[in-house]
N, C-alpha and C. Protein backbone atom coordinates (compact mmCIF):
# COMPACT_ATOMS: atom_id res chain seq x y z
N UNK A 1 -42.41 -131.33 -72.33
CA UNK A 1 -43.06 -130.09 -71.98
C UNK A 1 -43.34 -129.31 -73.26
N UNK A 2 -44.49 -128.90 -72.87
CA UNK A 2 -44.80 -127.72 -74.38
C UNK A 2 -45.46 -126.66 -73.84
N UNK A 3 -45.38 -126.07 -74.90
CA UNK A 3 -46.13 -124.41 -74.46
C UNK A 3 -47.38 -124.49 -75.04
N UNK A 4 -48.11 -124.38 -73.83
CA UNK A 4 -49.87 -124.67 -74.84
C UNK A 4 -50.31 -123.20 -74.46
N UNK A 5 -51.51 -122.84 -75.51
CA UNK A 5 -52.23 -121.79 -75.28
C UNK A 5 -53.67 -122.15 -74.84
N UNK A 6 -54.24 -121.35 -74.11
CA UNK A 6 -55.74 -121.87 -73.59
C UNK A 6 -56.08 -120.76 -73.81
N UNK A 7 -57.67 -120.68 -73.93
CA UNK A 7 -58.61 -119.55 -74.46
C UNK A 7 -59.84 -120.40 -74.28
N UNK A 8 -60.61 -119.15 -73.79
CA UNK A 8 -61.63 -119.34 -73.32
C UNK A 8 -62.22 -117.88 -73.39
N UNK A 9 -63.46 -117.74 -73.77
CA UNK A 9 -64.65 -116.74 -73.75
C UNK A 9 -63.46 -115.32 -74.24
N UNK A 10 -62.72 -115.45 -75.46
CA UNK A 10 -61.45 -115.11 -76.59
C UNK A 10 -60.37 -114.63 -75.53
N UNK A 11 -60.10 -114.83 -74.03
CA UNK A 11 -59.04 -114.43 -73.28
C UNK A 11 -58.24 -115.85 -74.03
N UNK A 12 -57.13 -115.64 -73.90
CA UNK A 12 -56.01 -116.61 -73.63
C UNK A 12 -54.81 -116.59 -72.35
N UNK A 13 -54.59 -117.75 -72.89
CA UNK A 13 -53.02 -117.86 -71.86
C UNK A 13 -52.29 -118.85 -72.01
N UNK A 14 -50.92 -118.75 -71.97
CA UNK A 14 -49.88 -119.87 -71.91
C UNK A 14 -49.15 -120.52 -70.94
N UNK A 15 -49.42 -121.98 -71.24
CA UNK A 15 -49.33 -122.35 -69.84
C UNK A 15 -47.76 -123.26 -70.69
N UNK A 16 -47.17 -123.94 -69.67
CA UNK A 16 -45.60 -124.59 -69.69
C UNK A 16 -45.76 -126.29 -69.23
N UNK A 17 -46.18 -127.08 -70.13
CA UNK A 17 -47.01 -128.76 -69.22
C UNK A 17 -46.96 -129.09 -70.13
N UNK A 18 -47.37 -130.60 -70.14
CA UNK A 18 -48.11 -131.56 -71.34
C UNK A 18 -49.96 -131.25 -72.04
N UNK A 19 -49.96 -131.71 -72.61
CA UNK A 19 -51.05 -131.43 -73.12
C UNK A 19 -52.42 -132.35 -72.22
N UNK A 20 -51.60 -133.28 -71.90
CA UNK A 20 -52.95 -133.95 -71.08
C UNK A 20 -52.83 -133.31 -70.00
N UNK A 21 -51.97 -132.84 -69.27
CA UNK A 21 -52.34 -131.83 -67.80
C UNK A 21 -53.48 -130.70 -68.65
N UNK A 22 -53.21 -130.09 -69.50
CA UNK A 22 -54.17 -128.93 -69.55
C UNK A 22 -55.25 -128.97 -70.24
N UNK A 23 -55.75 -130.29 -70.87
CA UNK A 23 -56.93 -130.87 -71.00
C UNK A 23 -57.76 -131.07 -69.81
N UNK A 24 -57.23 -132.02 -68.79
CA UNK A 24 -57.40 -132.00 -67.48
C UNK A 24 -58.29 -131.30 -66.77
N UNK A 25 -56.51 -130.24 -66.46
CA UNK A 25 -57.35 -129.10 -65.85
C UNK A 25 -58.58 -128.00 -66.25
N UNK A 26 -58.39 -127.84 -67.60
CA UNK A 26 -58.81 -127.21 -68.65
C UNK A 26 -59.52 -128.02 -69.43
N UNK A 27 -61.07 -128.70 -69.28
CA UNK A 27 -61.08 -129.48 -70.33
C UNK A 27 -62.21 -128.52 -71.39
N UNK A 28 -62.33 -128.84 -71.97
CA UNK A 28 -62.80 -128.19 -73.49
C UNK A 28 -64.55 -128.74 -73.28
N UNK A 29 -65.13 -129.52 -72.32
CA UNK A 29 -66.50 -129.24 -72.06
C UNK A 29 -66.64 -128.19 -71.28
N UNK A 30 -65.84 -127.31 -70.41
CA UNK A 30 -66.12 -126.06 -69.53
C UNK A 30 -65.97 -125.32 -70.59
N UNK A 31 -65.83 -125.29 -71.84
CA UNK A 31 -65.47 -124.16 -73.13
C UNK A 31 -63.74 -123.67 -73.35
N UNK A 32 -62.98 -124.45 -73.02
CA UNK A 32 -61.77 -123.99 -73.07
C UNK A 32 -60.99 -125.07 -74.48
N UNK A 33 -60.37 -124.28 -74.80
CA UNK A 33 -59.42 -124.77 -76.08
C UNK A 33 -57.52 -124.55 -76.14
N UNK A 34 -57.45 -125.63 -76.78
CA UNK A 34 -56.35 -125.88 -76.76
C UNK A 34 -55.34 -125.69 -77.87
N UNK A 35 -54.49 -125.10 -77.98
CA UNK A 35 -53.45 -125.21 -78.60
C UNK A 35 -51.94 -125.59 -79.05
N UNK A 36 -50.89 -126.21 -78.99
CA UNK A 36 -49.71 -126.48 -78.99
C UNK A 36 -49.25 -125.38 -79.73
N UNK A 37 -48.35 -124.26 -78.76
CA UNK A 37 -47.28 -123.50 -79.01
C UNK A 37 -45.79 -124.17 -79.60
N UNK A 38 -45.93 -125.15 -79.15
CA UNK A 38 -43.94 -125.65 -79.35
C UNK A 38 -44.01 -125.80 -80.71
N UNK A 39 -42.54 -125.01 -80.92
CA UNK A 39 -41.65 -124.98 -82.13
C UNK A 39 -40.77 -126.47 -82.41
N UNK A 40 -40.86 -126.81 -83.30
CA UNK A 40 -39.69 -127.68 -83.37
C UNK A 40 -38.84 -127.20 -83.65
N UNK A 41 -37.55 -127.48 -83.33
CA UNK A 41 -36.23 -126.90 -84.13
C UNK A 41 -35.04 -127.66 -85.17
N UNK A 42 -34.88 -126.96 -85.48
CA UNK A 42 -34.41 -127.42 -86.71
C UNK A 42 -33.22 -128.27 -86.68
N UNK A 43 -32.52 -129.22 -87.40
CA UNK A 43 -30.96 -129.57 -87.30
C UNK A 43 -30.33 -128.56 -86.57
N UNK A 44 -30.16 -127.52 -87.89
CA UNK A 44 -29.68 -126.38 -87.99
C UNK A 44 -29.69 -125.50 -86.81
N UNK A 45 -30.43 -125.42 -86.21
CA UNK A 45 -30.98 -124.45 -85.13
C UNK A 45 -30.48 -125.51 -83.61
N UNK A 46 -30.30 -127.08 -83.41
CA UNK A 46 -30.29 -127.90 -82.95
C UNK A 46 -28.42 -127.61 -82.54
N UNK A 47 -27.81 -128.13 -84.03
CA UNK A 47 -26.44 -127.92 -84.23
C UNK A 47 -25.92 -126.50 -83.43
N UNK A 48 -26.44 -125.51 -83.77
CA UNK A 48 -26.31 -124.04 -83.65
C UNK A 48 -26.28 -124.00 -81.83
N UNK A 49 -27.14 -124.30 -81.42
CA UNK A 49 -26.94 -124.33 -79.44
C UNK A 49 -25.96 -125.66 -79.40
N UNK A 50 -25.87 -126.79 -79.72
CA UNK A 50 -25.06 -127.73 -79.32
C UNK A 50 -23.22 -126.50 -79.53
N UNK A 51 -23.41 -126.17 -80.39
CA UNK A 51 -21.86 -125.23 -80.80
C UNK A 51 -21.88 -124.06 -79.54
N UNK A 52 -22.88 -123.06 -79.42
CA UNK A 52 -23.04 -122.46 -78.04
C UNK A 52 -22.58 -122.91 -76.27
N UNK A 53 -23.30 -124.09 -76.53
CA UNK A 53 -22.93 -124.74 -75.26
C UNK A 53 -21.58 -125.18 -74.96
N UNK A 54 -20.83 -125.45 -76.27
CA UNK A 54 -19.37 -126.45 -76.18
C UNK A 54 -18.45 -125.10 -75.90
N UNK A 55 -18.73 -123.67 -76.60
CA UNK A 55 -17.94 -122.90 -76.47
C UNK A 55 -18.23 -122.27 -75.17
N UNK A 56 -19.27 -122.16 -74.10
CA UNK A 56 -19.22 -121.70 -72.82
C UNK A 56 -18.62 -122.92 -71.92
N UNK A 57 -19.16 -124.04 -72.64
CA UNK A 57 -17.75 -125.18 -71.74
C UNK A 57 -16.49 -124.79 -72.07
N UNK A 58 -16.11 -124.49 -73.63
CA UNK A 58 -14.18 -123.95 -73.16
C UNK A 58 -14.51 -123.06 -72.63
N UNK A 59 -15.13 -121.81 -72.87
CA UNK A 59 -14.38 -120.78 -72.18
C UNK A 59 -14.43 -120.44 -70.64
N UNK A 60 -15.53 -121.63 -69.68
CA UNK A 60 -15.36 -122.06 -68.50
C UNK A 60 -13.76 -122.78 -68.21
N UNK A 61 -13.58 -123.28 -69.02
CA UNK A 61 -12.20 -124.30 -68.56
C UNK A 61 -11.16 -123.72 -68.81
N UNK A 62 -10.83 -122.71 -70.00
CA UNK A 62 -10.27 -121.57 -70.11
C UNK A 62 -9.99 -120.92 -68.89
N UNK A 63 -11.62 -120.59 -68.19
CA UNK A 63 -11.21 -119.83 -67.13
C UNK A 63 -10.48 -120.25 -65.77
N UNK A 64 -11.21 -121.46 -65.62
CA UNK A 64 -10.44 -122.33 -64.75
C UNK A 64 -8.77 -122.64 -64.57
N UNK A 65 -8.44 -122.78 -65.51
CA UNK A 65 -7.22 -122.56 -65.86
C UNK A 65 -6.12 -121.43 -66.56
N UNK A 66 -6.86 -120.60 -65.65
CA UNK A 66 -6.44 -118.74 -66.00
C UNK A 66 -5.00 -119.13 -65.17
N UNK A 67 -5.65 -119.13 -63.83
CA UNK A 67 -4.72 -118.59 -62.80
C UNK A 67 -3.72 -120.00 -62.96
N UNK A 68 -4.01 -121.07 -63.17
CA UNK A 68 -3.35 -122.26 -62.55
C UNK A 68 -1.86 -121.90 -63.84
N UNK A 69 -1.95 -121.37 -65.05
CA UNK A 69 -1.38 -121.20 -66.41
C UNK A 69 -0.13 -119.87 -65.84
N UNK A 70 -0.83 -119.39 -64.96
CA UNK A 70 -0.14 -117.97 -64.62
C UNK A 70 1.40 -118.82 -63.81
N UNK A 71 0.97 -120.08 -62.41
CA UNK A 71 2.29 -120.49 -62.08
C UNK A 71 3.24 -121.01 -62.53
N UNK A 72 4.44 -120.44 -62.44
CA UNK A 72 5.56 -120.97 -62.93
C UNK A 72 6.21 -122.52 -62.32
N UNK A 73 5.65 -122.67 -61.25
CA UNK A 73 6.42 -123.77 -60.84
C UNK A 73 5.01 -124.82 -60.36
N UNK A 74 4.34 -124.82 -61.37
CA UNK A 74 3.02 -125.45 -60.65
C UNK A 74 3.55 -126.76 -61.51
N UNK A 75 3.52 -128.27 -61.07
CA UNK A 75 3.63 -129.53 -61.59
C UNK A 75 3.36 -129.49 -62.85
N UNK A 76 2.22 -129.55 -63.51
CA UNK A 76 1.37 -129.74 -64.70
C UNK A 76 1.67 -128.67 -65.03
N UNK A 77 2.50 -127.79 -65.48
CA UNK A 77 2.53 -126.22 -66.07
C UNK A 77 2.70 -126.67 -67.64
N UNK A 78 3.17 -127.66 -67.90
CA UNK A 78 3.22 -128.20 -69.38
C UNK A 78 1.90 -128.61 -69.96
N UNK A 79 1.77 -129.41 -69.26
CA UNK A 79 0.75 -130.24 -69.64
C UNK A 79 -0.54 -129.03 -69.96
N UNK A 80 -0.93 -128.31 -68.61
CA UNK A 80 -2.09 -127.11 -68.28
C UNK A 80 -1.86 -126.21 -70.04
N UNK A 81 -0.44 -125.66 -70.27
CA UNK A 81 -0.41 -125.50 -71.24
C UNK A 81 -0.75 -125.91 -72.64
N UNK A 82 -0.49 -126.96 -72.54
CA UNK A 82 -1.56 -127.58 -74.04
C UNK A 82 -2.39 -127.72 -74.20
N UNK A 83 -3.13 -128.50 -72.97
CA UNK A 83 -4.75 -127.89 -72.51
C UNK A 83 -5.69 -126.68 -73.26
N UNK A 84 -4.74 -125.90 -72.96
CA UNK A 84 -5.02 -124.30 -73.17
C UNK A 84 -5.21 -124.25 -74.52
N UNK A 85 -3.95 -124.51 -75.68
CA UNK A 85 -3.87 -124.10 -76.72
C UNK A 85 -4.97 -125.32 -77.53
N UNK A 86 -5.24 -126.75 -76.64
CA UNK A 86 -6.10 -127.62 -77.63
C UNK A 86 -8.01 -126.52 -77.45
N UNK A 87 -7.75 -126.07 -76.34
CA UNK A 87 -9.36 -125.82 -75.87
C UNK A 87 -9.50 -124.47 -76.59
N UNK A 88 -8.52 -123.33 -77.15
CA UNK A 88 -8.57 -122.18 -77.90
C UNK A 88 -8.60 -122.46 -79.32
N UNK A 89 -7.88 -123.99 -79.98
CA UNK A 89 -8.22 -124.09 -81.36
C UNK A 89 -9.31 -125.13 -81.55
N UNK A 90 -10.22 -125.83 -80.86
CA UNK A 90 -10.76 -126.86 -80.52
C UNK A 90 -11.84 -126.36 -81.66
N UNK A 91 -12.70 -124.84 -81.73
CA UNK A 91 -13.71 -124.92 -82.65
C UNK A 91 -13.42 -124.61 -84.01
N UNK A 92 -12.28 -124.78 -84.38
CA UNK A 92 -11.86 -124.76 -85.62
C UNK A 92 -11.50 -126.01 -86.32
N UNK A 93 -11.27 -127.05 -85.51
CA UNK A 93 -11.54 -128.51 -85.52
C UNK A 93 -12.26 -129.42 -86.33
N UNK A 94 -12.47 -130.22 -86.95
CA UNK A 94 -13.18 -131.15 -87.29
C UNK A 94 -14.13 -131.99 -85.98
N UNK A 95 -13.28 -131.95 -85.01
CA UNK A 95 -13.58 -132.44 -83.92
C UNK A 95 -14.89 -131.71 -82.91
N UNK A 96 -15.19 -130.45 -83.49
CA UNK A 96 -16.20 -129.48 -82.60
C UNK A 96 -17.44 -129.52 -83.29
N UNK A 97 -18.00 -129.74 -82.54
CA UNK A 97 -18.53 -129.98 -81.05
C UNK A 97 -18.23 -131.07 -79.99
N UNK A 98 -18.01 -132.23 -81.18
CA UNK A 98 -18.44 -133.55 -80.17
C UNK A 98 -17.61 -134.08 -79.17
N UNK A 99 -16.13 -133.03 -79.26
CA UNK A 99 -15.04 -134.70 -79.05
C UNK A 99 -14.56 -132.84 -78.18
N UNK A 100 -14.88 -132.99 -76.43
CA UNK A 100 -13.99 -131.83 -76.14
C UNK A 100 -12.63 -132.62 -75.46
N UNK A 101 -11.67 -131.70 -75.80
CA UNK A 101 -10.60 -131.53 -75.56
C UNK A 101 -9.90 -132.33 -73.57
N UNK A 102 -8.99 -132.89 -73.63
CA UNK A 102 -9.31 -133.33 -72.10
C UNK A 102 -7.48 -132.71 -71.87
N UNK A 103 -7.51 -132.86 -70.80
CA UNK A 103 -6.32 -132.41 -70.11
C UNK A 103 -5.62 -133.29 -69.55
C-alpha cells in the first residue's frame, strides 16, 4: 500500500492503494496524474517502532500480571515473580528487542 496523490485540473487528493488501482481508476488519459507519497523508513526509524512495540508488549504483560503478583498463595507466585523482574530489565538487555522474555 502507498499513499498516492492524484491531481487533476491543479485539485489534488490522497488516496491509500497501489499504484496500479489508481492508474486504473484514475488513468492519466482523462488528465489525471500521479504521484507516490510513501516514505521509506529508515533502519533507524524501522529499529525505533520495533523498540515501541516490544515495550507496549511488556508493559501489557506487566499488566497482566499486576493482580496475579499481588497473590500470596497463588502456585506460580515465584516463578510470576521473575517474570516480572526479567520483563522490567528486559530493555536494558542486549537481548531487546528480539528475544522477549517468557514465563
Amino acid at each position: 500500500m502507498a499513499d498516492i496523490k492524484i491531481t487533476k485540473d491543479g485539485v489534488s487528493n490522497i488516496i491509500v492503494g497501489k499504484m496500479s488501482f489508481a492508474q486504473e481508476a484514475y488513468p492519466t488519459s482523462a488528465g489525471y496524474s500521479h504521484e507516490d507519497l510513501t516514505v521509506e523508513k529508515t533502519e533507524e526509524e524501522l529499529l525505533s517502532m520495533t523498540k515501541i512495540h516490544a515495550r507496549e508488549w511488556r508493559d501489557s504483560e506487566l499488566y497482566k500480571t499486576d493482580s496475579l503478583s499481588l497473590l500470596t498463595d497463588h502456585p506460580q507466585k515465584t516463578q510470576i515473580a521473575a517474570y516480572r523482574v526479567k520483563l522490567r530489565d528486559w530493555p536494558s538487555t542486549s537481548d531487546f528487542p528480539d528475544t522477549k522474555p517468557t514465563l
